[in-house]
C-alpha atoms as a PDB file:
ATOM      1  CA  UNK A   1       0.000   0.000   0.000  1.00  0.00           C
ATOM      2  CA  UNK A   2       0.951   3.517  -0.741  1.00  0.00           C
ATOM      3  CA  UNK A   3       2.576   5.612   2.149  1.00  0.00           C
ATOM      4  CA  UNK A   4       0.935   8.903   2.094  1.00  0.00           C
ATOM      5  CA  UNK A   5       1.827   9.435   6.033  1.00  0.00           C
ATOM      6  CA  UNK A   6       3.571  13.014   5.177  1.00  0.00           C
ATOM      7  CA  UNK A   7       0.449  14.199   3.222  1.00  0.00           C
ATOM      8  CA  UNK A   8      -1.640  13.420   5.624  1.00  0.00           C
ATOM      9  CA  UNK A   9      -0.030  15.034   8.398  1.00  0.00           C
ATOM     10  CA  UNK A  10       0.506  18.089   6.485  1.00  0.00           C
ATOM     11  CA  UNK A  11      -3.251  17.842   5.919  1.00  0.00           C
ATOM     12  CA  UNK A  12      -4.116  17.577   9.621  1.00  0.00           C
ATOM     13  CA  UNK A  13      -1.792  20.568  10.478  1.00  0.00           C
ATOM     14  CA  UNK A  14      -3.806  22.698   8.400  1.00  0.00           C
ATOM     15  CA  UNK A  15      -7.335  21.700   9.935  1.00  0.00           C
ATOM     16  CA  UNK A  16      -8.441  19.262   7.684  1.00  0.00           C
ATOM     17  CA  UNK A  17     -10.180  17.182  10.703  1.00  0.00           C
ATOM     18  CA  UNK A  18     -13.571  16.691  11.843  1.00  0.00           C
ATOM     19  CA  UNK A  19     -15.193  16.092  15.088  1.00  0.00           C
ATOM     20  CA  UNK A  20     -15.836  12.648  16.884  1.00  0.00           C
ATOM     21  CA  UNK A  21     -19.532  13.645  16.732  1.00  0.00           C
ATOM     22  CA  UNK A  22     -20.772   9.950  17.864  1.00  0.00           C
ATOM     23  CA  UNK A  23     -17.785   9.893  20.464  1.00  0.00           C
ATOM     24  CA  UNK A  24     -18.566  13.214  22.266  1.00  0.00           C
ATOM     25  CA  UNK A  25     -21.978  12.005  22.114  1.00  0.00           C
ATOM     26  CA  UNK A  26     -21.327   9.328  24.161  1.00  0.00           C
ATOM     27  CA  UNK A  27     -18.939  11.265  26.093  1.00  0.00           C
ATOM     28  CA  UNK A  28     -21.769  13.972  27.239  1.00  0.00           C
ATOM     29  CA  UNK A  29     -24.737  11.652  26.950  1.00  0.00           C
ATOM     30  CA  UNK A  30     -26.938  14.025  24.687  1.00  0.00           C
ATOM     31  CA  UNK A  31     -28.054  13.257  20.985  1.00  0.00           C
ATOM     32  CA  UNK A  32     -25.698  13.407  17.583  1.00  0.00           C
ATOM     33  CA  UNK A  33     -28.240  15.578  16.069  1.00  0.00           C
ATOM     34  CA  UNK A  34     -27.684  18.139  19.387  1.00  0.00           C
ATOM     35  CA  UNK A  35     -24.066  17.764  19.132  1.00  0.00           C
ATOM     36  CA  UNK A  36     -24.068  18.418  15.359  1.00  0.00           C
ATOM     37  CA  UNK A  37     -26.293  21.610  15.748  1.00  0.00           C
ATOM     38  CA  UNK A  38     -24.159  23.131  18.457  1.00  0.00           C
ATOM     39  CA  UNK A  39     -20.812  22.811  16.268  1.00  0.00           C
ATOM     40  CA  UNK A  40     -22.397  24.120  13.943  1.00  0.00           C
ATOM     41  CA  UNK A  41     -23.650  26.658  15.514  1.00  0.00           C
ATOM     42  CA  UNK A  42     -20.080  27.453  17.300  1.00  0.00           C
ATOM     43  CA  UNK A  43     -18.215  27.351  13.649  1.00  0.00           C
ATOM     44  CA  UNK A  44     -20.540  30.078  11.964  1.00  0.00           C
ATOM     45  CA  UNK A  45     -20.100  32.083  15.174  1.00  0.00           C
ATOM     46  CA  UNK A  46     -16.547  31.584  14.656  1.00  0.00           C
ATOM     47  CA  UNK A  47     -15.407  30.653  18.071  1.00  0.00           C
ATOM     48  CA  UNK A  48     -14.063  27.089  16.382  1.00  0.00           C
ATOM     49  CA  UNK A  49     -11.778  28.290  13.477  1.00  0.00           C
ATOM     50  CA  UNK A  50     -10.668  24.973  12.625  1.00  0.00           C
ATOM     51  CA  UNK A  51      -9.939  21.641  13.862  1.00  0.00           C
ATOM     52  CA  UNK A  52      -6.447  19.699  13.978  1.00  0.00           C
ATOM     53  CA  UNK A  53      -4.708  16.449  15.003  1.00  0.00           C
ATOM     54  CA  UNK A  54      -2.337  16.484  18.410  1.00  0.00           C
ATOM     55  CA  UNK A  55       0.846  15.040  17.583  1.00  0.00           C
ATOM     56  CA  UNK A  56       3.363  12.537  18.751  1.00  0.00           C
ATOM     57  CA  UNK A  57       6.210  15.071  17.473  1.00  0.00           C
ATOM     58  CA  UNK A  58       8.813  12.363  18.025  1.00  0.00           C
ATOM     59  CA  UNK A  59       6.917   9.941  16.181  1.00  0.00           C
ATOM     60  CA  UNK A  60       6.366  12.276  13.327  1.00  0.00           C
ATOM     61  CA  UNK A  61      10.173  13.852  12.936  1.00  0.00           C
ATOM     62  CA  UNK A  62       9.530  17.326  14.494  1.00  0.00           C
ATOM     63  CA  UNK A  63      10.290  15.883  18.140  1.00  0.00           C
ATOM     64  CA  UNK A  64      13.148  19.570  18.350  1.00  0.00           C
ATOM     65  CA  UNK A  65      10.416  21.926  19.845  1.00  0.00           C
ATOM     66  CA  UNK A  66      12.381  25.718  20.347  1.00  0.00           C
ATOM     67  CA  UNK A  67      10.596  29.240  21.333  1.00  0.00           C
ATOM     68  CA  UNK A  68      12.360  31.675  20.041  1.00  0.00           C
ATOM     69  CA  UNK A  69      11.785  35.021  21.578  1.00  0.00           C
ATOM     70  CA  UNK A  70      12.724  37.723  18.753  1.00  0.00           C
ATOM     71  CA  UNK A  71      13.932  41.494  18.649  1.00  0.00           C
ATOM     72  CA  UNK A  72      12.817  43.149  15.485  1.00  0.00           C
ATOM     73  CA  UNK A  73      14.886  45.808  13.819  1.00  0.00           C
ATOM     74  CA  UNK A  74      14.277  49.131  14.108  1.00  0.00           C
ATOM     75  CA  UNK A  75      13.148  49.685  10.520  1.00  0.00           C
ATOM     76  CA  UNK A  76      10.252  46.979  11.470  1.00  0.00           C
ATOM     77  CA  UNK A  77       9.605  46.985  15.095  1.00  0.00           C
ATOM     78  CA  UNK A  78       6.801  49.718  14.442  1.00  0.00           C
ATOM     79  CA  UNK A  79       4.587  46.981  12.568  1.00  0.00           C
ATOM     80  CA  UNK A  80       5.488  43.422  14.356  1.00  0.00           C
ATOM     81  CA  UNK A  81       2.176  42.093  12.181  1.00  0.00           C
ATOM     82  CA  UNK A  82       3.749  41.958   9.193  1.00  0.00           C
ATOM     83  CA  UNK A  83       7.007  40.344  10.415  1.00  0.00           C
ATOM     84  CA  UNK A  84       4.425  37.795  12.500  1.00  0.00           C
ATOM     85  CA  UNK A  85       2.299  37.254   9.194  1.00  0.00           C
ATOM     86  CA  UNK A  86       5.166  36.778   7.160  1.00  0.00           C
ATOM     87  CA  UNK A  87       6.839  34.037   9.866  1.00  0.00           C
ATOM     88  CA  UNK A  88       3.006  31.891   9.955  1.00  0.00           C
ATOM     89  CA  UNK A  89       3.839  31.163   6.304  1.00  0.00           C
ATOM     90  CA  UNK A  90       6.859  29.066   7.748  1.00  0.00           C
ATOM     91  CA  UNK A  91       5.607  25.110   7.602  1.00  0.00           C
ATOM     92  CA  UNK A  92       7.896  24.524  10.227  1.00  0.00           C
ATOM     93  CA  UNK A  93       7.189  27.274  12.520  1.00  0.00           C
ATOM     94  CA  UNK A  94       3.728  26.454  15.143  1.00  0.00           C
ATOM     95  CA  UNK A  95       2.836  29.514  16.462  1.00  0.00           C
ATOM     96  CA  UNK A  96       3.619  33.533  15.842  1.00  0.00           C
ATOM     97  CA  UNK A  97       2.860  35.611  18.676  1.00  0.00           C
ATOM     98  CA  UNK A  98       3.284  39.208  19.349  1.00  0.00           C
ATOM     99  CA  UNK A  99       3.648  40.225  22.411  1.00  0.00           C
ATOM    100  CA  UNK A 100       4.744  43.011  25.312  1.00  0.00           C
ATOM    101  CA  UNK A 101       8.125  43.210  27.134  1.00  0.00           C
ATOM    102  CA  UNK A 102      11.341  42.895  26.149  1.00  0.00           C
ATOM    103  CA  UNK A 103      10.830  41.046  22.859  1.00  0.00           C
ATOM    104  CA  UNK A 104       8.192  41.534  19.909  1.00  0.00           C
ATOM    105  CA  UNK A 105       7.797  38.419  18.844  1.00  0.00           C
ATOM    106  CA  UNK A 106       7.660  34.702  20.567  1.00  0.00           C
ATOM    107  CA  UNK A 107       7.538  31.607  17.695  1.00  0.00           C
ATOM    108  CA  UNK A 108       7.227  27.868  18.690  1.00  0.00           C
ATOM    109  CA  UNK A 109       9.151  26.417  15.610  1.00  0.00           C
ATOM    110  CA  UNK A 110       9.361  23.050  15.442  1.00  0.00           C
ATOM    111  CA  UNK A 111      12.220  20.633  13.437  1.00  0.00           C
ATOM    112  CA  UNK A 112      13.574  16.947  13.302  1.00  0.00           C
ATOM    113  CA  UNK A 113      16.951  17.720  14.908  1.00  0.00           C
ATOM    114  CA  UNK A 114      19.481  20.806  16.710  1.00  0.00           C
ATOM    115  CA  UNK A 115      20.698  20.682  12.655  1.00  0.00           C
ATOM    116  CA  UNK A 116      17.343  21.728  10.576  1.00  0.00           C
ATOM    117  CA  UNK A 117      16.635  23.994  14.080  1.00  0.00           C
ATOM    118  CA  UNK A 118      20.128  26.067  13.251  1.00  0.00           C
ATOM    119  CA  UNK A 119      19.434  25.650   9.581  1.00  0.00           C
ATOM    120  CA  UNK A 120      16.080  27.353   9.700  1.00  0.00           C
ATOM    121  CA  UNK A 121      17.000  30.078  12.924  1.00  0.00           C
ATOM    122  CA  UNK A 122      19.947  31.144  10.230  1.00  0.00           C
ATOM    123  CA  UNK A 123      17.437  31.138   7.458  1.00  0.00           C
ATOM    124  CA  UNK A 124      15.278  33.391   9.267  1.00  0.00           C
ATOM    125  CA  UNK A 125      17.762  35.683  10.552  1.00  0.00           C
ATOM    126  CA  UNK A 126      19.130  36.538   7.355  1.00  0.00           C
ATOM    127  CA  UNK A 127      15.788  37.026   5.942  1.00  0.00           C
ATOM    128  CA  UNK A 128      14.128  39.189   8.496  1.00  0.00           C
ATOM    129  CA  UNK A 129      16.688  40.909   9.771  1.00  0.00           C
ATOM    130  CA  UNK A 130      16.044  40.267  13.702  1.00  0.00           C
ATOM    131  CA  UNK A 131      18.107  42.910  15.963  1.00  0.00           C
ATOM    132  CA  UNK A 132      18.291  39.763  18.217  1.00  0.00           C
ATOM    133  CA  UNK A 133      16.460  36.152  18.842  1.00  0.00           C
ATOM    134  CA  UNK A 134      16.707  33.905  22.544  1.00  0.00           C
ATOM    135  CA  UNK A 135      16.209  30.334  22.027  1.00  0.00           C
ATOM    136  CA  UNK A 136      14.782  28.212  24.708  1.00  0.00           C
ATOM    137  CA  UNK A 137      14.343  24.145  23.665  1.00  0.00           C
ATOM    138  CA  UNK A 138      11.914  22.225  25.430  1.00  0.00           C
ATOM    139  CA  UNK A 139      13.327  19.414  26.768  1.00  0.00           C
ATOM    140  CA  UNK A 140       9.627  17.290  27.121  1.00  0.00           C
ATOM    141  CA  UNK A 141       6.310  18.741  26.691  1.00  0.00           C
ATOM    142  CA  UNK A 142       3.521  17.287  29.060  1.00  0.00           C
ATOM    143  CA  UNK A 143       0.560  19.346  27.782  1.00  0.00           C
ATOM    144  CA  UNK A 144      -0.139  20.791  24.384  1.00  0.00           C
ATOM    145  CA  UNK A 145      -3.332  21.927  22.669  1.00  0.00           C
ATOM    146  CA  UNK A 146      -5.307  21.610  26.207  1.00  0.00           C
ATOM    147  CA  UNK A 147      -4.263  17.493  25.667  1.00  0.00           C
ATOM    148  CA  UNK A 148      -1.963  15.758  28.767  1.00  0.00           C
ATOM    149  CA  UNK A 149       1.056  14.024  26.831  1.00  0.00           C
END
């Protein structure tokens, strides 16, 4: 059989999942028809903008997990936004945020090894410009996406 396991996961990254209707069902003890409604209901609102897989990062070769807290330049610190919107293009990189203190910028980037890590931090650099970047590496993660590991 064909081994599409990259594809897929590239897939799921991007939100193309659905919900366990039957399972939460059960879970909550009301009605598919009640659960369906309510999603439904919660993704026009848009409080659900999309739905993903949790990962096994180890078991998927992007176990390297670094935040990277991030100085911008001076010619861009006045608009972090486009910096941050320019970084969420990055398949590699899991979350952008902007935030207050002594950095602009926090990313969670995540790679197979230290080696595509200082591949892609040197990439980045170089392309953005950063006036400075702090790298922490998590060592294990026991929670992620509100799911104990």
């Amino acid at each position: 059989m064909k081994d599409i396991t990259s594809k897929l996961i590239g897939l799921f990254k991007r939100g193309y999942c659905t919900p366990q209707i039957a399972r939460i069902a059960k879970k909550i003890k009301e009605p598919s028809t009640t659960i369906h409604y309510n999603i439904k209901k919660l993704e026009k609102e848009g409080a659900i903008k999309t739905y993903k897989a949790v990962f096994d990062y180890k078991k998927v070769r992007e176990g390297h997990c670094t935040y990277i807290l991030i100085n911008l330049n001076k010619g861009k610190y006045g608009d972090p936004e486009e910096i941050a919107k320019e970084l969420a293009k990055h398949d590699n990189i899991e979350s952008v945020d902007i935030c207050t203190g002594e950095y602009e910028l926090i990313i969670k980037l995540r790679s197979k090894d230290i080696d595509e890590y200082y591949e892609i931090l040197k990439h980045l650099i170089k392309k953005h410009n950063f006036s400075k970047t702090v790298s922490m590496t998590s060592l294990k993660q026991m929670k992620t996406e509100f799911v104990e590991m």
